[in-house]
Structure formats: structure tokens, C-alpha cells
PDB file of N, CA and C in Angstrom:
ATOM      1  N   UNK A   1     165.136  94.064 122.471  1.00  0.00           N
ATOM      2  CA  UNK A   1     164.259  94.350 123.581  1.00  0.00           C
ATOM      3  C   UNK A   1     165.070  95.078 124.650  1.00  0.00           C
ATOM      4  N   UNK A   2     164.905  96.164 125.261  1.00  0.00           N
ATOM      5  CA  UNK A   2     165.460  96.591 126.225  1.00  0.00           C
ATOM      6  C   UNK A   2     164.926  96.665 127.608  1.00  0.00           C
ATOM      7  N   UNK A   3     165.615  96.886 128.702  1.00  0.00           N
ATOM      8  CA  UNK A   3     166.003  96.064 130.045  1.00  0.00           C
ATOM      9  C   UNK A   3     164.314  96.458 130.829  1.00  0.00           C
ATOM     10  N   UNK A   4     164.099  95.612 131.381  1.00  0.00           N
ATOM     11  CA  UNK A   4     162.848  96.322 132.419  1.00  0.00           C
ATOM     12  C   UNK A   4     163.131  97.287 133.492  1.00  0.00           C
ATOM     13  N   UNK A   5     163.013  98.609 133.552  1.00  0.00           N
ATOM     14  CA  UNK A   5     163.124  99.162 134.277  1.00  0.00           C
ATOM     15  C   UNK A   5     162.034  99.482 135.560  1.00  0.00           C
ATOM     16  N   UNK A   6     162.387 100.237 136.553  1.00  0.00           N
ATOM     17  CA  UNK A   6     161.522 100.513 137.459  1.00  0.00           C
ATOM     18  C   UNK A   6     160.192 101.501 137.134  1.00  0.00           C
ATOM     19  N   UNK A   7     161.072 102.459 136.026  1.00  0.00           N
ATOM     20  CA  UNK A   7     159.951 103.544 135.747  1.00  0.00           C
ATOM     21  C   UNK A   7     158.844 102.771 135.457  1.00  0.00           C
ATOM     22  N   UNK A   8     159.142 101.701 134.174  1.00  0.00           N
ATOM     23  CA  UNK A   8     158.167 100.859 133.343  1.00  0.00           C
ATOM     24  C   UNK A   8     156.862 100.464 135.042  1.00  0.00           C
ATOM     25  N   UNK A   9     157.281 100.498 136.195  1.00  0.00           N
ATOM     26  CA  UNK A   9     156.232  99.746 137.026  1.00  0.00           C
ATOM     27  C   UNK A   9     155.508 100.541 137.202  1.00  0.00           C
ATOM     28  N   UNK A  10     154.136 100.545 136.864  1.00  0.00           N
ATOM     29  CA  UNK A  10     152.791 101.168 137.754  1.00  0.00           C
ATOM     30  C   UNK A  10     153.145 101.064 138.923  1.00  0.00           C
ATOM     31  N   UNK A  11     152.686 102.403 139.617  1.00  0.00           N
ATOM     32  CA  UNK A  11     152.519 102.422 141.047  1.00  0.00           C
ATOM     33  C   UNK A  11     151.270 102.830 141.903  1.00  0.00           C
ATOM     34  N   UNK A  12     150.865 102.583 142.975  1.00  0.00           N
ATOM     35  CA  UNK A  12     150.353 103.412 143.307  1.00  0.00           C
ATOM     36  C   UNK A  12     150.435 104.621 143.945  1.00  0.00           C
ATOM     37  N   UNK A  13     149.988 106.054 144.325  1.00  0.00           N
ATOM     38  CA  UNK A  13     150.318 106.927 145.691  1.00  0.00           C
ATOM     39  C   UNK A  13     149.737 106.252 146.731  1.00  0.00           C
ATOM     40  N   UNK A  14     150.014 107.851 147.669  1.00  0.00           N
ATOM     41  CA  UNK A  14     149.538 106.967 149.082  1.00  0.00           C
ATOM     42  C   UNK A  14     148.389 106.798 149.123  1.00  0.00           C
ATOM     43  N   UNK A  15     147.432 107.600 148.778  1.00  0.00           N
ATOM     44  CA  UNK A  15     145.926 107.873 148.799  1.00  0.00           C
ATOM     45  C   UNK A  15     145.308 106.882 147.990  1.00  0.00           C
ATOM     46  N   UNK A  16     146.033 106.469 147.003  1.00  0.00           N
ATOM     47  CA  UNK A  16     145.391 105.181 146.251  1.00  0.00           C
ATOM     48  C   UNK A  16     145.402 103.702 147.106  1.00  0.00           C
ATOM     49  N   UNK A  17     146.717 103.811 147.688  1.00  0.00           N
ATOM     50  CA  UNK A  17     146.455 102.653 148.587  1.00  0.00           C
ATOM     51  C   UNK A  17     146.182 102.391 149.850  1.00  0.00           C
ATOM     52  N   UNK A  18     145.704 103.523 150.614  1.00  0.00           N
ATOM     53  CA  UNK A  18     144.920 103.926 151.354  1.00  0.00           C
ATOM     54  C   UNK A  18     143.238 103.606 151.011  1.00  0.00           C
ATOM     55  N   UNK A  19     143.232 104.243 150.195  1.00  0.00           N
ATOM     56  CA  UNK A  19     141.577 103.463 149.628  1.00  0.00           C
ATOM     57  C   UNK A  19     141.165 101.954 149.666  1.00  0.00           C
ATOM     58  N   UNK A  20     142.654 101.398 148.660  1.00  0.00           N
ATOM     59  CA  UNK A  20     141.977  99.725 148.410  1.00  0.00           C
ATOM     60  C   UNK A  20     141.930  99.284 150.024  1.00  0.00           C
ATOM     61  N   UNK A  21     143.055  99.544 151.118  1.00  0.00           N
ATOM     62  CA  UNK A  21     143.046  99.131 152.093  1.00  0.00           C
ATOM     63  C   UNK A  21     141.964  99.458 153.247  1.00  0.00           C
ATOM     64  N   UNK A  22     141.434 100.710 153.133  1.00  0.00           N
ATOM     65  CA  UNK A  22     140.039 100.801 153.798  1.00  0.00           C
ATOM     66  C   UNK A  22     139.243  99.715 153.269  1.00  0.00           C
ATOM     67  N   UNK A  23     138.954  99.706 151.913  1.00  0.00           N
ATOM     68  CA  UNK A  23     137.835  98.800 151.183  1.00  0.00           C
ATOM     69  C   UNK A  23     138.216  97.573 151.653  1.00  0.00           C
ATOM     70  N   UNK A  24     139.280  96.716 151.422  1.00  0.00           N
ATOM     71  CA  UNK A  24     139.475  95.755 151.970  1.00  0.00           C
ATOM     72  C   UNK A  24     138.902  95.668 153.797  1.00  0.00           C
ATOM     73  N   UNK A  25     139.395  96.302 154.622  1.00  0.00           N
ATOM     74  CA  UNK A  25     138.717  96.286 155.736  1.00  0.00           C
ATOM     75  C   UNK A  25     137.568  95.944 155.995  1.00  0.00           C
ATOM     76  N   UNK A  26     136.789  97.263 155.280  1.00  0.00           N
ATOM     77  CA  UNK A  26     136.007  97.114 155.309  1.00  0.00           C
ATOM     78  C   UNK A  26     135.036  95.846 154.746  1.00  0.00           C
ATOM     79  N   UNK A  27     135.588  95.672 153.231  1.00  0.00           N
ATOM     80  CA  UNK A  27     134.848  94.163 153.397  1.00  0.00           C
ATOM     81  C   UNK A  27     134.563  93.415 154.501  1.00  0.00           C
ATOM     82  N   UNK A  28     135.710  93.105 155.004  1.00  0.00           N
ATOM     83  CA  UNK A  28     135.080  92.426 156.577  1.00  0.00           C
ATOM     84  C   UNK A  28     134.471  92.268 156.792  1.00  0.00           C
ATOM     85  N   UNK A  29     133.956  93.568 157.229  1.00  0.00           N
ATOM     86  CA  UNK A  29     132.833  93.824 158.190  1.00  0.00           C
ATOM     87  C   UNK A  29     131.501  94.318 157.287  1.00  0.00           C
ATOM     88  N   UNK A  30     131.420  94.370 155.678  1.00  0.00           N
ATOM     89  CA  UNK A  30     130.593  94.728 155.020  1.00  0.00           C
ATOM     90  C   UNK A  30     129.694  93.554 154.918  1.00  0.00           C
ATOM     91  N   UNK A  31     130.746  92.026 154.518  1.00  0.00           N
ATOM     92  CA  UNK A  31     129.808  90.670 154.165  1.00  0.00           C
ATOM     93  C   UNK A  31     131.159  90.212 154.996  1.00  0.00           C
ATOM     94  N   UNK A  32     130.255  89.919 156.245  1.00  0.00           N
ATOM     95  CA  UNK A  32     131.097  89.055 156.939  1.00  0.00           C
ATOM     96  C   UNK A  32     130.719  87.608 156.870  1.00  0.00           C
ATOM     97  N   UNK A  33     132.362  86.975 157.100  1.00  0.00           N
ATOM     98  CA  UNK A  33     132.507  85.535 157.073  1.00  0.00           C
ATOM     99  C   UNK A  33     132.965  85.243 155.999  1.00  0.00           C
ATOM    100  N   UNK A  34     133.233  83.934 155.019  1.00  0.00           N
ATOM    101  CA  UNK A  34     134.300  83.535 153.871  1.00  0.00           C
ATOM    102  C   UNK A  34     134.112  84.648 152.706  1.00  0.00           C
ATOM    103  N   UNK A  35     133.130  85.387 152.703  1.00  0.00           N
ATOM    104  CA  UNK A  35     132.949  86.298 151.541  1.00  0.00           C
ATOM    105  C   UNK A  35     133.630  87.444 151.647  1.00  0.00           C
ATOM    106  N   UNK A  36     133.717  88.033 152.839  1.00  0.00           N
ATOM    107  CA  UNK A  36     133.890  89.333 152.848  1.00  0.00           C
ATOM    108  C   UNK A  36     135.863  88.677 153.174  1.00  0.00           C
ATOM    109  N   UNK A  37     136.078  87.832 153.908  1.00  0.00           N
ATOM    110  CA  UNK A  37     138.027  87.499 153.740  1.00  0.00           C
ATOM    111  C   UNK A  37     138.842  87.250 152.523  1.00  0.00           C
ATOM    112  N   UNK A  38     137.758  86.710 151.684  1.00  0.00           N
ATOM    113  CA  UNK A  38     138.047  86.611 149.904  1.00  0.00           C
ATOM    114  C   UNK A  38     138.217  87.971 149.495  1.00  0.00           C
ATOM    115  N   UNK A  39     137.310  88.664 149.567  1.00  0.00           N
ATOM    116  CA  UNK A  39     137.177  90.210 149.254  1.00  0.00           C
ATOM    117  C   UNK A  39     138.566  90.715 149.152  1.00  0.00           C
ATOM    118  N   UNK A  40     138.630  90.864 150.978  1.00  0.00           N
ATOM    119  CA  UNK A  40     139.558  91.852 151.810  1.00  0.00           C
ATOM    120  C   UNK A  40     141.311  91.281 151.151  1.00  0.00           C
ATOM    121  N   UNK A  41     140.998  89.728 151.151  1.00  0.00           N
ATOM    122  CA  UNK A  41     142.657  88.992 150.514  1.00  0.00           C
ATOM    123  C   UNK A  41     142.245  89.617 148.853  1.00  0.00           C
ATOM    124  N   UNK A  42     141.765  89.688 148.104  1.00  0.00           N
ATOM    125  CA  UNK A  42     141.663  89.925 147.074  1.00  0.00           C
ATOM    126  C   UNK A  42     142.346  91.682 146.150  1.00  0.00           C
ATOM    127  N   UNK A  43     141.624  92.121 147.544  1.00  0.00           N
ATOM    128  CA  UNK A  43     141.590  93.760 147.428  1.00  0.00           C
ATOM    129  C   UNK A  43     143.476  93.928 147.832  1.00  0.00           C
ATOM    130  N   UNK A  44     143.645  93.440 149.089  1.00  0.00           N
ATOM    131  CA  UNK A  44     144.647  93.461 149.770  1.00  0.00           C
ATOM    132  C   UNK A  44     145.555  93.120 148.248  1.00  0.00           C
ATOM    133  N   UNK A  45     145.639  92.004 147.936  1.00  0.00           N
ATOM    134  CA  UNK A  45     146.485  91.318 147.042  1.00  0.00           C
ATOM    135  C   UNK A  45     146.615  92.283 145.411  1.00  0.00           C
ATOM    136  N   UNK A  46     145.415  92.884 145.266  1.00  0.00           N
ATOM    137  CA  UNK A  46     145.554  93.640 143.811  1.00  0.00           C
ATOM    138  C   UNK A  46     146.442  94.860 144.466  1.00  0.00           C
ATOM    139  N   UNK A  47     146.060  95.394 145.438  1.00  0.00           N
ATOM    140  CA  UNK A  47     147.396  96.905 145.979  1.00  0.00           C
ATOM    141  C   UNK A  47     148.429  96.490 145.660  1.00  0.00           C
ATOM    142  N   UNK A  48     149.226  94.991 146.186  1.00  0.00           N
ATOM    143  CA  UNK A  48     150.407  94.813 146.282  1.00  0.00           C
ATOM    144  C   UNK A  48     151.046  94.512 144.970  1.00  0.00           C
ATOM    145  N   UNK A  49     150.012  93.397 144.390  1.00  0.00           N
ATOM    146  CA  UNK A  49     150.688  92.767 142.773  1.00  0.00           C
ATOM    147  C   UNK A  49     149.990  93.611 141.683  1.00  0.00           C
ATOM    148  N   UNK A  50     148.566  93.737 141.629  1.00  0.00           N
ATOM    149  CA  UNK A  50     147.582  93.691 140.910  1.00  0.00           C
ATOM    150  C   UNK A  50     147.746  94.542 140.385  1.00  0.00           C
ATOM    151  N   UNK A  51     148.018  95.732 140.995  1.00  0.00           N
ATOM    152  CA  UNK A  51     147.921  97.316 140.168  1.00  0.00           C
ATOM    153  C   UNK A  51     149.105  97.040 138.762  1.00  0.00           C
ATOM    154  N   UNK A  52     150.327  96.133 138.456  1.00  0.00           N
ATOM    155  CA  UNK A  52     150.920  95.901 137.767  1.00  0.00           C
ATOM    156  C   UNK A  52     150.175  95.604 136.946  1.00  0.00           C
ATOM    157  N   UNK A  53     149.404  95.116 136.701  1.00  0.00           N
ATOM    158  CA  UNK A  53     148.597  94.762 135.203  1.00  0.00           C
ATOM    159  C   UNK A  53     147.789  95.958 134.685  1.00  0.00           C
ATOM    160  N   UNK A  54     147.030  96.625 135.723  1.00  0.00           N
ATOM    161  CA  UNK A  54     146.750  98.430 135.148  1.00  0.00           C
ATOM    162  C   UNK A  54     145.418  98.368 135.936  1.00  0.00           C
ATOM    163  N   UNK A  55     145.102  99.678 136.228  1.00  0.00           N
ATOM    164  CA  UNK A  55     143.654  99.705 136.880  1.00  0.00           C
ATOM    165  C   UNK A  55     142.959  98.970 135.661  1.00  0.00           C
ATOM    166  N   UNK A  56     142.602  98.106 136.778  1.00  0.00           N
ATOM    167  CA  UNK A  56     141.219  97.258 135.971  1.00  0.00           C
ATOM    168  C   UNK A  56     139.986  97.966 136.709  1.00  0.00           C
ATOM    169  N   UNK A  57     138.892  98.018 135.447  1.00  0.00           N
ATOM    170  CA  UNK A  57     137.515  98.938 136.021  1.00  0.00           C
ATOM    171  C   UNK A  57     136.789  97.929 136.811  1.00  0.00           C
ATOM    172  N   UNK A  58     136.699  96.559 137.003  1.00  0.00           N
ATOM    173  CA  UNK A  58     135.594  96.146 138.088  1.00  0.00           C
ATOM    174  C   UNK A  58     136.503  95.722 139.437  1.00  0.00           C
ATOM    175  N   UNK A  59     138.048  95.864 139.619  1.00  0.00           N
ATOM    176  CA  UNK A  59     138.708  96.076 140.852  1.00  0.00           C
ATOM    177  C   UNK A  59     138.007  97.439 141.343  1.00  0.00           C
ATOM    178  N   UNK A  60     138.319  98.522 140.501  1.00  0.00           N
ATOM    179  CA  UNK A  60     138.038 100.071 140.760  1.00  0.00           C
ATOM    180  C   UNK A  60     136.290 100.152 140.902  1.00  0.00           C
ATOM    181  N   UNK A  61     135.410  99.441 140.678  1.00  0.00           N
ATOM    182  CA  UNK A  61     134.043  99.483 140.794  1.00  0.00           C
ATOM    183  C   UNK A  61     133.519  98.641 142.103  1.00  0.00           C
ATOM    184  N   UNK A  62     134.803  97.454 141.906  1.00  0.00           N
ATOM    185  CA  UNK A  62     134.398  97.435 143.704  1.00  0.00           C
ATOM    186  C   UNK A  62     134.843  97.796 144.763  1.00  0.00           C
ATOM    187  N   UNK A  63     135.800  98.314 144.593  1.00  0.00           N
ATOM    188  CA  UNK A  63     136.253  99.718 145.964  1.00  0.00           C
ATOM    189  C   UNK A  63     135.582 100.671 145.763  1.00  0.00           C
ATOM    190  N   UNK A  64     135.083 101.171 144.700  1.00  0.00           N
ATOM    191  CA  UNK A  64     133.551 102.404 144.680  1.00  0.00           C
ATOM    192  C   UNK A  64     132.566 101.530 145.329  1.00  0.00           C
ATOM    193  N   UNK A  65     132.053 100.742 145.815  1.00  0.00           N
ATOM    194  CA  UNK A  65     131.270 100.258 145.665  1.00  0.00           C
ATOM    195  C   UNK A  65     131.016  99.920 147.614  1.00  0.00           C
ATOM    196  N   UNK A  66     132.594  99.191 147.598  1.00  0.00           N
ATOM    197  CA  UNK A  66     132.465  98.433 149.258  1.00  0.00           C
ATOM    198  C   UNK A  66     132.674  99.845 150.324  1.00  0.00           C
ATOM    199  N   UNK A  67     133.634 100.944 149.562  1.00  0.00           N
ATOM    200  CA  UNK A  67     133.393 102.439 150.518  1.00  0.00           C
ATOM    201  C   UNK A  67     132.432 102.991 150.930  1.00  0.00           C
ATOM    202  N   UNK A  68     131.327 103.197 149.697  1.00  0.00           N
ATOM    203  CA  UNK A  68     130.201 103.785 149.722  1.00  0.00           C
ATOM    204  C   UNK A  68     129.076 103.602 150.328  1.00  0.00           C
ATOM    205  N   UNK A  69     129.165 101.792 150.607  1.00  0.00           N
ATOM    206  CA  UNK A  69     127.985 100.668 151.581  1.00  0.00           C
ATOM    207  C   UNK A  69     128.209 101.298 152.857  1.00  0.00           C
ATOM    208  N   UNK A  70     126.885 101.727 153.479  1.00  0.00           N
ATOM    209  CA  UNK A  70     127.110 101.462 155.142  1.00  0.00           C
ATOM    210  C   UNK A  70     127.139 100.444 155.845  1.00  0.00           C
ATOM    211  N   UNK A  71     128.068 100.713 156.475  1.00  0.00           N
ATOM    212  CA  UNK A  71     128.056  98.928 157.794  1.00  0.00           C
ATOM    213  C   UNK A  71     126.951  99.194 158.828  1.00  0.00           C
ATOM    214  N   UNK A  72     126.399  97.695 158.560  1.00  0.00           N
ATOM    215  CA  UNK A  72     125.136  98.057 159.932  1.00  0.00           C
ATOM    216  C   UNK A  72     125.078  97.274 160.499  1.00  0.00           C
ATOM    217  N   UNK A  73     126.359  96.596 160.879  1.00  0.00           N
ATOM    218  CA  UNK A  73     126.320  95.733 162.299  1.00  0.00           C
ATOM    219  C   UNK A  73     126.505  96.274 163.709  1.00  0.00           C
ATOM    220  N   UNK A  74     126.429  97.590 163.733  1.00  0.00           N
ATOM    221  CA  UNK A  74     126.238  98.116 165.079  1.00  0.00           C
ATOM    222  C   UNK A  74     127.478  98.536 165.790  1.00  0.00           C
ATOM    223  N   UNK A  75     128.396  98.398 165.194  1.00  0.00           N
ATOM    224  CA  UNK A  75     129.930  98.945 165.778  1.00  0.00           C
ATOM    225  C   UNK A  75     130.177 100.131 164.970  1.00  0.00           C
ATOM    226  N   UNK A  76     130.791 100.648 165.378  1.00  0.00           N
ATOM    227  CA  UNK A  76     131.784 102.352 164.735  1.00  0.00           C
ATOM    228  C   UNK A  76     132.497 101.927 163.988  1.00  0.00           C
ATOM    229  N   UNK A  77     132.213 102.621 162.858  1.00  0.00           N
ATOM    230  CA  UNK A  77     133.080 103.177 161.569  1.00  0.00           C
ATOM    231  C   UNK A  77     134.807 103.208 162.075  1.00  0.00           C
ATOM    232  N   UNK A  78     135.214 102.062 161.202  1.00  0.00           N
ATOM    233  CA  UNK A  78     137.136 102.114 161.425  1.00  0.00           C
ATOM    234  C   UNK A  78     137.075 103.773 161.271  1.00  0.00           C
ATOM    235  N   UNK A  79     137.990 103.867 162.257  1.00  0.00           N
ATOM    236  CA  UNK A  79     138.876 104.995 162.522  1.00  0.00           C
ATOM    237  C   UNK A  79     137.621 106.003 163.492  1.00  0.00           C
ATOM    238  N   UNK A  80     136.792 105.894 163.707  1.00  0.00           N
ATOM    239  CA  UNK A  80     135.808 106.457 164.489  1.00  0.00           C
ATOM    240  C   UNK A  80     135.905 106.510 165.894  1.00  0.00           C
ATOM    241  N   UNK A  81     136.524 105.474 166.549  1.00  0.00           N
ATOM    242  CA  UNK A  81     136.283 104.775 168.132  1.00  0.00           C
ATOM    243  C   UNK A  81     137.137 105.824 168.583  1.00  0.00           C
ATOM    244  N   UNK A  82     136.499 106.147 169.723  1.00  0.00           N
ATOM    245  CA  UNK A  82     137.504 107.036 170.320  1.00  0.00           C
ATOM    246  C   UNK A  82     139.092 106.538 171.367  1.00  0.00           C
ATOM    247  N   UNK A  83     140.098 107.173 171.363  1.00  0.00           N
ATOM    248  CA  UNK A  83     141.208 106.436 171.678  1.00  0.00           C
ATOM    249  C   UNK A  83     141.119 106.305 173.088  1.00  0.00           C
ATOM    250  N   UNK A  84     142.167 104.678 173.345  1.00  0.00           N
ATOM    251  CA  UNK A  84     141.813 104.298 174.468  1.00  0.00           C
ATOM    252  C   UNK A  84     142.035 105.313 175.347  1.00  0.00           C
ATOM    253  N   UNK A  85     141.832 105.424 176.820  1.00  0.00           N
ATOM    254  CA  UNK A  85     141.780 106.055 178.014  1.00  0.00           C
ATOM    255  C   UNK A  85     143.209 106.052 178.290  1.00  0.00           C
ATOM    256  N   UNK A  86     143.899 107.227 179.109  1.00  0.00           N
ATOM    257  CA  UNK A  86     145.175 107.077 179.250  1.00  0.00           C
ATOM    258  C   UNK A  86     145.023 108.237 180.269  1.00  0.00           C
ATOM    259  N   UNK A  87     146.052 108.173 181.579  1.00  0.00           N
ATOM    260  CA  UNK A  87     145.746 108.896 182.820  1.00  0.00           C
ATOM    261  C   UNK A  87     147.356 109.288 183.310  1.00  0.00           C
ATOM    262  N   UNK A  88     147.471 109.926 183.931  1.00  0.00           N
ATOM    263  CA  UNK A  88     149.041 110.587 183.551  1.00  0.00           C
ATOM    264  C   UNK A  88     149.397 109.901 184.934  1.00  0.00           C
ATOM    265  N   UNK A  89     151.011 109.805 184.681  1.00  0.00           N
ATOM    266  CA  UNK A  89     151.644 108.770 185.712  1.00  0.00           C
ATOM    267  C   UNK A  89     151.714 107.754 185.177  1.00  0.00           C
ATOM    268  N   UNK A  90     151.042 107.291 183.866  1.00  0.00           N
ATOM    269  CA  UNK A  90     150.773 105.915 183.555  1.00  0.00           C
ATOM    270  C   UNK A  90     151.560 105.884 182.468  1.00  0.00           C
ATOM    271  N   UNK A  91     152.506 104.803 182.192  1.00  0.00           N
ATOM    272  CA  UNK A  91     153.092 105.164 180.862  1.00  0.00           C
ATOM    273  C   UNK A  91     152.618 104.226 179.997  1.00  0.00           C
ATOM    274  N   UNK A  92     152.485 104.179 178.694  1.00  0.00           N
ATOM    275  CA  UNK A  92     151.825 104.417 177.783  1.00  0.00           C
ATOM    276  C   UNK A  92     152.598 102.980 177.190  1.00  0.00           C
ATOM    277  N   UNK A  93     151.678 102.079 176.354  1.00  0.00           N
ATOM    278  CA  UNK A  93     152.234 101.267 175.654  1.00  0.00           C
ATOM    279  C   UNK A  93     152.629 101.153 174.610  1.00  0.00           C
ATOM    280  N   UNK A  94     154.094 100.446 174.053  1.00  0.00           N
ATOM    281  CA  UNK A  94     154.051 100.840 172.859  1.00  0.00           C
ATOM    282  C   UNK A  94     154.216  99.991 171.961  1.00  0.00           C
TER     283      UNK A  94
END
């Protein structure tokens, strides 16, 4: 048997894990309360470990799935809100 290497690891790019991590978010706020934090730990948790076992199709069917839902609890779309107010003289937090 020879040694486990790094190549041997699935990875993801950035854009792949950019996705699960919107979807996860978004769960949140898709089915909020114990359903949608299961989700979001779930989603969260397959980016980090999960993708090692190989895209599985109903991980990948529910990030098609939780992107595509509109949120209609009445707040702005993550990444939508416009940035806070900032007035010069003022320095900036970081």
C-alpha cells in the first residue's frame, strides 16, 4: 500500500466553497430556528470534512436548492445592505 498523499485529497476551489457557505447562511434565514442551524452546521461541516468522501448528489441538490429559494422574511439579501455610513475625520473601525 503506498503512503497517503495530499494530491490523493479532494479539494475544493474558492467558488465551490463560497457557494456551500452562502447556502449555509442562508439556511438561516431560509427555515429559521433548529432546522435551518442543522442545515447551516451541516452544510458548513461537509465544506470542511465532507467534500473528502466526494461530491455527494443530495449535499449538491441541497445547495441547488437553498440558493435558488427566495427569503421572505423582509430583510435584504446577504451581501445587499448597503455599507455602514462613514464621514471623514472619523476614523474607521477595524
Amino acid at each position: 500500500m503506498r503512503p497517503f498523499t495530499k494530491a490523493d485529497t479532494p479539494y475544493l476551489d474558492y467558488q465551490e466553497k463560497m457557494a456551500i457557505r452562502t447556502a449555509a447562511f442562508r439556511a438561516i434565514r431560509l427555515y429559521p430556528g433548529p432546522v435551518g442551524a442543522v442545515l447551516a452546521r451541516e452544510l458548513l461541516s461537509w465544506e470542511e470534512f465532507g467534500v473528502r468522501l466526494g461530491h455527494d448528489k443530495l449535499i449538491m441538490q441541497l445547495i441547488a436548492h437553498i440558493r435558488a429559494s427566495p427569503i421572505t422574511d423582509g430583510g435584504p439579501e446577504p451581501g445587499t445592505a448597503p455599507p455602514p455610513p462613514w464621514r471623514p475625520g472619523v476614523p474607521r473601525r477595524r
